[in-house]
C-alpha atoms as a PDB file:
ATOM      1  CA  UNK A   1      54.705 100.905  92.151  1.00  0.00           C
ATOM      2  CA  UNK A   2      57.509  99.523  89.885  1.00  0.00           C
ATOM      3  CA  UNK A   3      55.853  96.665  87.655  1.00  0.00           C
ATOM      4  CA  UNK A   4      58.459  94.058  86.822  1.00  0.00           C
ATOM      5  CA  UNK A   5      58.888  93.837  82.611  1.00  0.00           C
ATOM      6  CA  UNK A   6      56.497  91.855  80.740  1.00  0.00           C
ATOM      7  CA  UNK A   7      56.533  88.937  78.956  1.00  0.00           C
ATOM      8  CA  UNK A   8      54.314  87.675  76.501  1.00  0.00           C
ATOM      9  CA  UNK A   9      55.168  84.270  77.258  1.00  0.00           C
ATOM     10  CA  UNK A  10      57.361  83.263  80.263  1.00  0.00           C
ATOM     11  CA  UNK A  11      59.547  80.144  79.234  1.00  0.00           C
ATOM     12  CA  UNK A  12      59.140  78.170  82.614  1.00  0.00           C
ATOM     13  CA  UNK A  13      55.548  78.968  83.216  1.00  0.00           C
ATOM     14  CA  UNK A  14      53.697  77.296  85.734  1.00  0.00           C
ATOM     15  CA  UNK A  15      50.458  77.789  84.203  1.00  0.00           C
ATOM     16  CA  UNK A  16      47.849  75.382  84.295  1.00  0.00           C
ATOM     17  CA  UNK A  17      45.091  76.777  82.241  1.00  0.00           C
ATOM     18  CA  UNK A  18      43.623  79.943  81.072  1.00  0.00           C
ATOM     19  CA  UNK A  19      39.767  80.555  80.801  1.00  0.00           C
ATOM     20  CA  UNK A  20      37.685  83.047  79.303  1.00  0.00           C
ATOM     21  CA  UNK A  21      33.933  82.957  80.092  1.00  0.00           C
ATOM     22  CA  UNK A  22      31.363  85.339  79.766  1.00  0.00           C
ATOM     23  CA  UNK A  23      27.192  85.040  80.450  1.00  0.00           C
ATOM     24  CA  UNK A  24      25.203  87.488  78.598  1.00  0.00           C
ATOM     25  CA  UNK A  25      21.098  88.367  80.276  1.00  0.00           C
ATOM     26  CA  UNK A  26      18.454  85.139  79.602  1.00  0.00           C
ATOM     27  CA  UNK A  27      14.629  84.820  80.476  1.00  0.00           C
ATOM     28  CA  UNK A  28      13.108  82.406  82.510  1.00  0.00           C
ATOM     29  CA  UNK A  29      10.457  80.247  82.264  1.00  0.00           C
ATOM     30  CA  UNK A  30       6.986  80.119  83.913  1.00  0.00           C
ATOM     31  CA  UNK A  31       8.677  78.397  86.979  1.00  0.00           C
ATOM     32  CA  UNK A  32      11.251  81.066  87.337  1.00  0.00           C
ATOM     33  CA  UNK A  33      14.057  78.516  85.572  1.00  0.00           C
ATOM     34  CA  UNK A  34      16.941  80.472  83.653  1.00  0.00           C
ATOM     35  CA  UNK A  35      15.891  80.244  79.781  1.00  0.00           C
ATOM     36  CA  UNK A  36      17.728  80.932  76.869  1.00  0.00           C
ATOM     37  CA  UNK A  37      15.045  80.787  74.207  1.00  0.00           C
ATOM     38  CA  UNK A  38      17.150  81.078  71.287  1.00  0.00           C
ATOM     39  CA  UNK A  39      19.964  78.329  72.421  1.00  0.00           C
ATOM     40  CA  UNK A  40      18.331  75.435  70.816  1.00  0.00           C
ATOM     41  CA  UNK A  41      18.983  77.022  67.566  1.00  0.00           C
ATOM     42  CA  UNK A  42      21.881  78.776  68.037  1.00  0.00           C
ATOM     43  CA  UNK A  43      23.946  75.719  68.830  1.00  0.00           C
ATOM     44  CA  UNK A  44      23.364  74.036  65.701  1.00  0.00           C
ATOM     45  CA  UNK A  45      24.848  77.485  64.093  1.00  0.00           C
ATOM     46  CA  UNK A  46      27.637  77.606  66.591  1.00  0.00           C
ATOM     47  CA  UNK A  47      28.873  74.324  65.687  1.00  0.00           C
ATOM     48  CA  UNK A  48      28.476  75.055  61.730  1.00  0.00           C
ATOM     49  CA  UNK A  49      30.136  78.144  62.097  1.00  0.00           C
ATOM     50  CA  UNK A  50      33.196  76.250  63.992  1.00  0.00           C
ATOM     51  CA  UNK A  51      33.290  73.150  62.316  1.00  0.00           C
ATOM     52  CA  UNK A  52      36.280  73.735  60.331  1.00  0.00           C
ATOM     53  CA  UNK A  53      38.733  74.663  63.495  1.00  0.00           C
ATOM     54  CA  UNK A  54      36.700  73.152  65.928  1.00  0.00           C
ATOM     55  CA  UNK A  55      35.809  69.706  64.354  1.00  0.00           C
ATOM     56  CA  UNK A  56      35.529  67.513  67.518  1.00  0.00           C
ATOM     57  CA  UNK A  57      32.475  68.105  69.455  1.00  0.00           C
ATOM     58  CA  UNK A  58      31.463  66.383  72.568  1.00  0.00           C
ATOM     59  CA  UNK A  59      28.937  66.940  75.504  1.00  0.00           C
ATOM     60  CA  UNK A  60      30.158  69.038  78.691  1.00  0.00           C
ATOM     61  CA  UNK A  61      30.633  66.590  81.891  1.00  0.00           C
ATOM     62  CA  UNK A  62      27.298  68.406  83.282  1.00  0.00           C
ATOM     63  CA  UNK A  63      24.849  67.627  80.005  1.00  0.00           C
ATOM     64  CA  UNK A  64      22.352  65.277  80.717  1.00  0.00           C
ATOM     65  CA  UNK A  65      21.897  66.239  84.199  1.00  0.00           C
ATOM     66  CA  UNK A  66      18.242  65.685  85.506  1.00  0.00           C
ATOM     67  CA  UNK A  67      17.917  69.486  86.463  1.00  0.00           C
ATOM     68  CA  UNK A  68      18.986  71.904  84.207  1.00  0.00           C
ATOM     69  CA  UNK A  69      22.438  73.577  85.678  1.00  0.00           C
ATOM     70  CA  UNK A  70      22.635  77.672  84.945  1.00  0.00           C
ATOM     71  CA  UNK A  71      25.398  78.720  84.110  1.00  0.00           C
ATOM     72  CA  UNK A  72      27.022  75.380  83.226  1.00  0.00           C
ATOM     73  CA  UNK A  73      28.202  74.616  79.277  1.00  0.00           C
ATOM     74  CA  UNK A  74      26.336  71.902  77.751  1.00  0.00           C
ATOM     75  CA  UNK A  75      28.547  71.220  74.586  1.00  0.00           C
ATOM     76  CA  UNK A  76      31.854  71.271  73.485  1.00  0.00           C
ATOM     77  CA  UNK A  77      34.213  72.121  70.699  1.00  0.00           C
ATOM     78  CA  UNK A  78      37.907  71.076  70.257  1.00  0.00           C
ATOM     79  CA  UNK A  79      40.538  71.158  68.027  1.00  0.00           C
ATOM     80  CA  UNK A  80      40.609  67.266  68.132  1.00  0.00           C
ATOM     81  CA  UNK A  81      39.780  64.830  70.604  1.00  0.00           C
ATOM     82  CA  UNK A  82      41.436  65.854  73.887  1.00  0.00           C
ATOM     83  CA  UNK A  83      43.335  68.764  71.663  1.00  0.00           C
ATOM     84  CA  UNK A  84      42.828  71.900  72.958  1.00  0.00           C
ATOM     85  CA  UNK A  85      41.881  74.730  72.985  1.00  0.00           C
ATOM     86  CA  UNK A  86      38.905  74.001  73.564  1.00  0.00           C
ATOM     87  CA  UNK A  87      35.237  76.472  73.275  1.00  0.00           C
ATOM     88  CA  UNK A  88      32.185  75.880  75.565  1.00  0.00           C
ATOM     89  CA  UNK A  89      28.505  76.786  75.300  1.00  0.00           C
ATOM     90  CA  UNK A  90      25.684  76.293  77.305  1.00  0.00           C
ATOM     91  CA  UNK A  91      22.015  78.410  77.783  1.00  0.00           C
ATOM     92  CA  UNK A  92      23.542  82.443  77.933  1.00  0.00           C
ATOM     93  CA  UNK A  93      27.287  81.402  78.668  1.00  0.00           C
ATOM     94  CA  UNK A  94      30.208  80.780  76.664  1.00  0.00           C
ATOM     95  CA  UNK A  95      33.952  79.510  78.010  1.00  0.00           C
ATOM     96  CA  UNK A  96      37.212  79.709  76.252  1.00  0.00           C
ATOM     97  CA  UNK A  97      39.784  77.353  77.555  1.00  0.00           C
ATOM     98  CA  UNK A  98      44.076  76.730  76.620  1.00  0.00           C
ATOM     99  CA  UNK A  99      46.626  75.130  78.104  1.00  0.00           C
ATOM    100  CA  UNK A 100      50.207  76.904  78.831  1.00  0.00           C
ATOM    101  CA  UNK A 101      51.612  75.125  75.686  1.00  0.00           C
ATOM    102  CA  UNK A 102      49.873  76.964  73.585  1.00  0.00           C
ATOM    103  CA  UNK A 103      49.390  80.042  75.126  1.00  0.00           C
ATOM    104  CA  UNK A 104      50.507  83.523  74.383  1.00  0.00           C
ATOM    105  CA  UNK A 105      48.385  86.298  75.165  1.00  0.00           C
ATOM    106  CA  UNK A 106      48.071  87.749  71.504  1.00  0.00           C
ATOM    107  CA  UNK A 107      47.365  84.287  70.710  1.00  0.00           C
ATOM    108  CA  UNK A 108      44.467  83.687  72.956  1.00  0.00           C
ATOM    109  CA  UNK A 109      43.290  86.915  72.890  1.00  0.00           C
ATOM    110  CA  UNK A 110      42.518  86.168  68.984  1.00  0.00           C
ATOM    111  CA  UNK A 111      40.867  82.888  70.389  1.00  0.00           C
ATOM    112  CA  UNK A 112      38.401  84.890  72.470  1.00  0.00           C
ATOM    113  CA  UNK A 113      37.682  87.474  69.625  1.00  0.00           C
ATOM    114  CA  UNK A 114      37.112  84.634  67.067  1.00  0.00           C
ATOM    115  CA  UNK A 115      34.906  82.670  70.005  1.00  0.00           C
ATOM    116  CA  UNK A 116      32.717  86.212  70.138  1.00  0.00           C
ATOM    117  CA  UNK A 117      31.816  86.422  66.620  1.00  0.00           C
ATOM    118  CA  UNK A 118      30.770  82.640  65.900  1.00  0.00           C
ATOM    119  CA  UNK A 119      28.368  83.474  69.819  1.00  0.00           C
ATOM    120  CA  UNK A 120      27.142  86.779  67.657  1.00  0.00           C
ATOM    121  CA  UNK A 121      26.442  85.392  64.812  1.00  0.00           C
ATOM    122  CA  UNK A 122      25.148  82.194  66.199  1.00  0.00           C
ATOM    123  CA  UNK A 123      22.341  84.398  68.592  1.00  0.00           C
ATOM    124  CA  UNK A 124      19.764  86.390  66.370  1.00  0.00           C
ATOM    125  CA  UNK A 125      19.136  89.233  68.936  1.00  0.00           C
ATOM    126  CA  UNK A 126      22.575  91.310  70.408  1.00  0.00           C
ATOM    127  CA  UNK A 127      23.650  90.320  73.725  1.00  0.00           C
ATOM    128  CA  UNK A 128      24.035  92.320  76.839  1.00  0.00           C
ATOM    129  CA  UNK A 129      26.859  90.715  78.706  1.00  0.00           C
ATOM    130  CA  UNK A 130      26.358  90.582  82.507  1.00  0.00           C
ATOM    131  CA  UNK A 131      29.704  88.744  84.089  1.00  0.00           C
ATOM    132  CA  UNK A 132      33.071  88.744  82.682  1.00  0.00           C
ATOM    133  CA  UNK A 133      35.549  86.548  83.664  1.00  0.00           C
ATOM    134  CA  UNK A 134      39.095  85.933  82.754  1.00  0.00           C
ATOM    135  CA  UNK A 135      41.280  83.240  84.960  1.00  0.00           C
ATOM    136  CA  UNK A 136      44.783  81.728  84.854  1.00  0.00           C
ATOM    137  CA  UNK A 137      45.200  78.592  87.058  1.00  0.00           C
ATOM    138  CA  UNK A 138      49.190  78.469  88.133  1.00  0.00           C
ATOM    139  CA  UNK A 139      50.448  75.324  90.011  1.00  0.00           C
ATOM    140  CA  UNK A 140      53.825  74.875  91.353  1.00  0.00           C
ATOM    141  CA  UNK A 141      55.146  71.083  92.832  1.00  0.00           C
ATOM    142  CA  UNK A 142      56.662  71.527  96.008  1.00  0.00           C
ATOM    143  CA  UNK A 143      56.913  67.781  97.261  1.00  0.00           C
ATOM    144  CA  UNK A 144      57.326  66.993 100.632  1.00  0.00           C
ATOM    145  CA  UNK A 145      58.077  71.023 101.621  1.00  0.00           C
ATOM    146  CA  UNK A 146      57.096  72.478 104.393  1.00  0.00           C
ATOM    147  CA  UNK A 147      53.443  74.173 102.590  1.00  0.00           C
ATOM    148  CA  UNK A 148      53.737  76.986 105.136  1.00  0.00           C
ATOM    149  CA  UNK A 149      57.528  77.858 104.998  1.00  0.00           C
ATOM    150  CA  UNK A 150      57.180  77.975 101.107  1.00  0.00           C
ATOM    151  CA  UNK A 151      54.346  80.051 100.699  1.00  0.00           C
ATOM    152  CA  UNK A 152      56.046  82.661 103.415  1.00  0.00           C
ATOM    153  CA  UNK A 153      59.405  82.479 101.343  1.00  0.00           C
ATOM    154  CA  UNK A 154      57.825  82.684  97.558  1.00  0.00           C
ATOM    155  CA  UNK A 155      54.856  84.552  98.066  1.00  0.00           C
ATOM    156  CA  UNK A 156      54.206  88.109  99.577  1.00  0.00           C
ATOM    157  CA  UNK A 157      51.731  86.427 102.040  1.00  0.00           C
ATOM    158  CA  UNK A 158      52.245  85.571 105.426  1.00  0.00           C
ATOM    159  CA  UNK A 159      51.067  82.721 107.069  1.00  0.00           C
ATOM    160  CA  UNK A 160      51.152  81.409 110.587  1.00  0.00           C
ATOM    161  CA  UNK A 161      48.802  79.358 112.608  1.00  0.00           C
ATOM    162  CA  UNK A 162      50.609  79.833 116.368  1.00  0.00           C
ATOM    163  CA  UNK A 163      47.643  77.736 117.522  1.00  0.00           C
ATOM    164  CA  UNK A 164      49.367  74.759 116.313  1.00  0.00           C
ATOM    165  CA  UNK A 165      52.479  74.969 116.339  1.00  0.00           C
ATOM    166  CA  UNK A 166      55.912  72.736 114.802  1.00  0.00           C
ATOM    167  CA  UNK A 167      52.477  70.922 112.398  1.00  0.00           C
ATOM    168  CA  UNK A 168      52.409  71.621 108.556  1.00  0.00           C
ATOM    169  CA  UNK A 169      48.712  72.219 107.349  1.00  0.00           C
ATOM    170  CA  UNK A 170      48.147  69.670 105.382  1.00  0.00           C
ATOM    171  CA  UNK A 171      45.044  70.986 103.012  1.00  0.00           C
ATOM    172  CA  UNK A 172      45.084  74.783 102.755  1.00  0.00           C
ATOM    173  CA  UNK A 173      41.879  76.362 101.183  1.00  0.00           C
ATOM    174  CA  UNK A 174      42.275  80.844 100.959  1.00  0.00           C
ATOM    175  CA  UNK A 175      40.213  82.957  99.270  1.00  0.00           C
ATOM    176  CA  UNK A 176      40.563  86.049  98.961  1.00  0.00           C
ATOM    177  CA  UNK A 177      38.572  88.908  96.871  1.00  0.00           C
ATOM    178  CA  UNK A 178      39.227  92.613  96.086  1.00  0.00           C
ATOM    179  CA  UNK A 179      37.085  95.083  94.690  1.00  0.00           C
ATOM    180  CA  UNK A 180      38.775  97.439  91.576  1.00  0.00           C
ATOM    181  CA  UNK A 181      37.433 100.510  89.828  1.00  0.00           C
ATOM    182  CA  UNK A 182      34.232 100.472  87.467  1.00  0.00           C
ATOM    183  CA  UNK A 183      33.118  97.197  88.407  1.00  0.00           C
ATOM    184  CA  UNK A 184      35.884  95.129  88.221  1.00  0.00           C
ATOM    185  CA  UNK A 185      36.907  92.598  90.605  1.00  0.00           C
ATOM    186  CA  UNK A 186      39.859  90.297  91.573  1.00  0.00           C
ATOM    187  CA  UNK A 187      39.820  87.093  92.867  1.00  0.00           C
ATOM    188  CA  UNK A 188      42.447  84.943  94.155  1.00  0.00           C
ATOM    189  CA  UNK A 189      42.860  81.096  95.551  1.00  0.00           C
ATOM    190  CA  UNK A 190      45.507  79.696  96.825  1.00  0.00           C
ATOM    191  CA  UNK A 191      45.448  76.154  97.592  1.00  0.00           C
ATOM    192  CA  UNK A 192      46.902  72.605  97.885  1.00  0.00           C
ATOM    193  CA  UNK A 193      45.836  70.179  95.060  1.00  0.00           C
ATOM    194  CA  UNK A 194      47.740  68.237  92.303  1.00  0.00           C
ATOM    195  CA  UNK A 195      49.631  69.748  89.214  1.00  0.00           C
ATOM    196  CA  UNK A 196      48.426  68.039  85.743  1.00  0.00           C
ATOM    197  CA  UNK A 197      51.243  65.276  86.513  1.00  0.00           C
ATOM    198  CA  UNK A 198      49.653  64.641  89.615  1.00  0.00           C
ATOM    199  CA  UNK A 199      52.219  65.640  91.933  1.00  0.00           C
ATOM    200  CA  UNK A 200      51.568  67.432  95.079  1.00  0.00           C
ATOM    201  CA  UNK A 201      51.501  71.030  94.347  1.00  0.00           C
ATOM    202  CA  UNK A 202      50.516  74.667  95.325  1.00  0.00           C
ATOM    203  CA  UNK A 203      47.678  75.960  93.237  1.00  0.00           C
ATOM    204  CA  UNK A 204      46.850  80.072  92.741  1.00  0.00           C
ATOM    205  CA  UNK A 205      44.208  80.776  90.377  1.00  0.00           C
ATOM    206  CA  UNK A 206      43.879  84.563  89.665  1.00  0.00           C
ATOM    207  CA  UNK A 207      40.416  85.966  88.057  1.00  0.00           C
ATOM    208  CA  UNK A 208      39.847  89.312  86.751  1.00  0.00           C
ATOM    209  CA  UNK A 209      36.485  89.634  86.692  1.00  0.00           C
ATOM    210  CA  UNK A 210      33.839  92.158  85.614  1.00  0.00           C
ATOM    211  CA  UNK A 211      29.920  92.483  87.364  1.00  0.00           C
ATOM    212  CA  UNK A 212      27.567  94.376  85.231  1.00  0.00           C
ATOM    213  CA  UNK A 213      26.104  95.050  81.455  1.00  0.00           C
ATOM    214  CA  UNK A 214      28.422  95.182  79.284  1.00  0.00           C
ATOM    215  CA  UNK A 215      27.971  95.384  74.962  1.00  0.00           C
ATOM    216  CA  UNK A 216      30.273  93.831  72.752  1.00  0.00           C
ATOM    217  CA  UNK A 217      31.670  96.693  71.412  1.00  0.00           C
ATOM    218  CA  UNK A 218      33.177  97.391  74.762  1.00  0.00           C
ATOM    219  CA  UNK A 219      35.015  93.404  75.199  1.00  0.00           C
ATOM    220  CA  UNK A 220      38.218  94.060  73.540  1.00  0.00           C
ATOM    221  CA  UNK A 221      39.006  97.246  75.613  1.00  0.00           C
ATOM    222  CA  UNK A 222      37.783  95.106  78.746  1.00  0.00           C
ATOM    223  CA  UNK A 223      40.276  91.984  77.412  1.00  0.00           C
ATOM    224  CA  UNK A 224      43.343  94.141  77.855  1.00  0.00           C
ATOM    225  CA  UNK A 225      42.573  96.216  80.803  1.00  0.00           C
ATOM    226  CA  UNK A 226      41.707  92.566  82.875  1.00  0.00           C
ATOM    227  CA  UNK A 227      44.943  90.850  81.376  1.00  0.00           C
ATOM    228  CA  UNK A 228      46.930  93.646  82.377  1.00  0.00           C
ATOM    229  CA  UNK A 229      45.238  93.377  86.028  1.00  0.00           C
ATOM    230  CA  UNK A 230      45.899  89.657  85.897  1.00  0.00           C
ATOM    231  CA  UNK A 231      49.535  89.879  84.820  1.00  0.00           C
ATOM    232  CA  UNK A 232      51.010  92.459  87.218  1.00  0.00           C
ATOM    233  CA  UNK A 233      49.051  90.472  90.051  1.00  0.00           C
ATOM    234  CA  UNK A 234      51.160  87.455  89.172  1.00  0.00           C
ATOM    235  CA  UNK A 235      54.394  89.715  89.295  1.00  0.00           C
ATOM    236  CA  UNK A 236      53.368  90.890  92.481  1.00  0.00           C
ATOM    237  CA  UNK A 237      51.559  88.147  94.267  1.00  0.00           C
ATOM    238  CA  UNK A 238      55.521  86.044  93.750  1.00  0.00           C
ATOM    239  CA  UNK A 239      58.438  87.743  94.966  1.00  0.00           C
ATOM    240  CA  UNK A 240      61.369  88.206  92.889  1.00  0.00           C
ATOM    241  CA  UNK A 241      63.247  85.148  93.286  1.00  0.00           C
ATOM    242  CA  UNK A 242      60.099  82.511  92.897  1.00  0.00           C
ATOM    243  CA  UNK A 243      59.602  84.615  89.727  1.00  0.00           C
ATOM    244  CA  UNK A 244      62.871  84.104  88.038  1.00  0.00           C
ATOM    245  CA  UNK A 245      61.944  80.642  88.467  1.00  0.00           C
ATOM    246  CA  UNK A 246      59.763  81.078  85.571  1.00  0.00           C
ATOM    247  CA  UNK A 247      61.813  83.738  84.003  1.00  0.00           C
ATOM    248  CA  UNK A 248      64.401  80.855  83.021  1.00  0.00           C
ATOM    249  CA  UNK A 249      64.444  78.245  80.010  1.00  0.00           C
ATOM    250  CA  UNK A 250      62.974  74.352  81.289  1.00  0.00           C
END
């Protein structure tokens, strides 16, 4: 298999977002209920220890619910309001999140390592990670195109609904999962939706995710094994021409 060359940052990306998130084992309760014991505590150290890069803090869209959501974050952290990148934590979860204008892979990979040590020295006890999970959401605005023509002549995927014939779908919704070596996964969406301009667009999100205990020590050789996954998917999931697309200055 011949891997296309790599780039750490392609200079007509159509990446959306990137995001990092990780839930490490919790209790429950004497209902059965999810419970991180130690999370009332160790958000008020979380947000001291990020205070100085992380200054704006706000409430996830999910605090407050009625019922307690697991996983879900419950607070916030960003570089200013509506600046991102942005970190999340809620009870045994944390989420990393960028945007592709300030993304480079050494770049956010730093973010995730510096988003690790605040969580470990915000917890008392070590964590046992349980699920991994590292996800790029790509759009691409296609207009008034023909969905199923352009995902048969940009993709390698083939498409064809002979049941209905001459009639473009007109909300497409395929998910697909694969299982790798030692636990690993990969996951990928492909979908109609809207880009972050709101035009009508093609959306593939790709996760690289890992199912099982996992110590810290073992995250930053797990980092660059799933980003490698991720990025040769992307090469391979486009063919060549839809990926000089992205290969060429805006």
């Amino acid at each position: 298999m011949v891997y296309k060359p790599h780039h750490s940052k392609l200079p007509n990306a159509p990446l959306q977002e990137v995001i990092f998130e990780m839930l490490w084992e919790i209790g429950r309760d004497e209902h059965g209920i999810p419970l991180d014991e130690e999370f009332n505590f160790a958000k008020g150290v979380f947000a001291n220890l990020t205070k100085h890069d992380f200054p704006f803090r706000k409430k996830a869209p999910l605090a407050g619910m009625p019922i307690s959501l697991y996983p879900a974050p419950v607070h916030q952290f960003w570089k200013a309001e509506n600046t991102w990148p942005v970190l999340q934590i809620g009870p045994g979860m944390l989420v990393v999140n960028d945007i592709e204008a300030n993304y480079t892979w050494d770049n956010y990979k730093k973010l995730i390592h510096k988003a690790i040590k605040y969580l470990a020295k915000s917890w008392q006890k070590e964590l046992t990670f349980i699920t991994i999970r590292l996800k790029y959401i790509d759009a691409y605005t296609i207009g008034d195109k023909n969905k199923i023509n352009f995902i048969n002549n940009n993709f390698n995927l083939r498409l064809d609904n002979p049941f209905i014939e001459n009639i473009d779908v007109d909300n497409l919704n395929l998910n697909q999962s694969f299982k790798l070596a030692q636990n690993n996964f990969l996951e990928v969406l492909l979908s109609t939706g809207l880009s972050h301009d709101n035009k009508p667009a093609l959306i593939w999100q790709s996760t690289v995710y890992y199912e099982g205990k996992m110590a810290q020590n073992q995250l930053a050789e797990w980092l660059d094994k799933a980003h490698e996954i991720a990025s040769n998917h992307f090469k391979q999931f486009i063919n060549p021409d839809f990926y000089a697309k992205f290969t060429q200055d805006k």
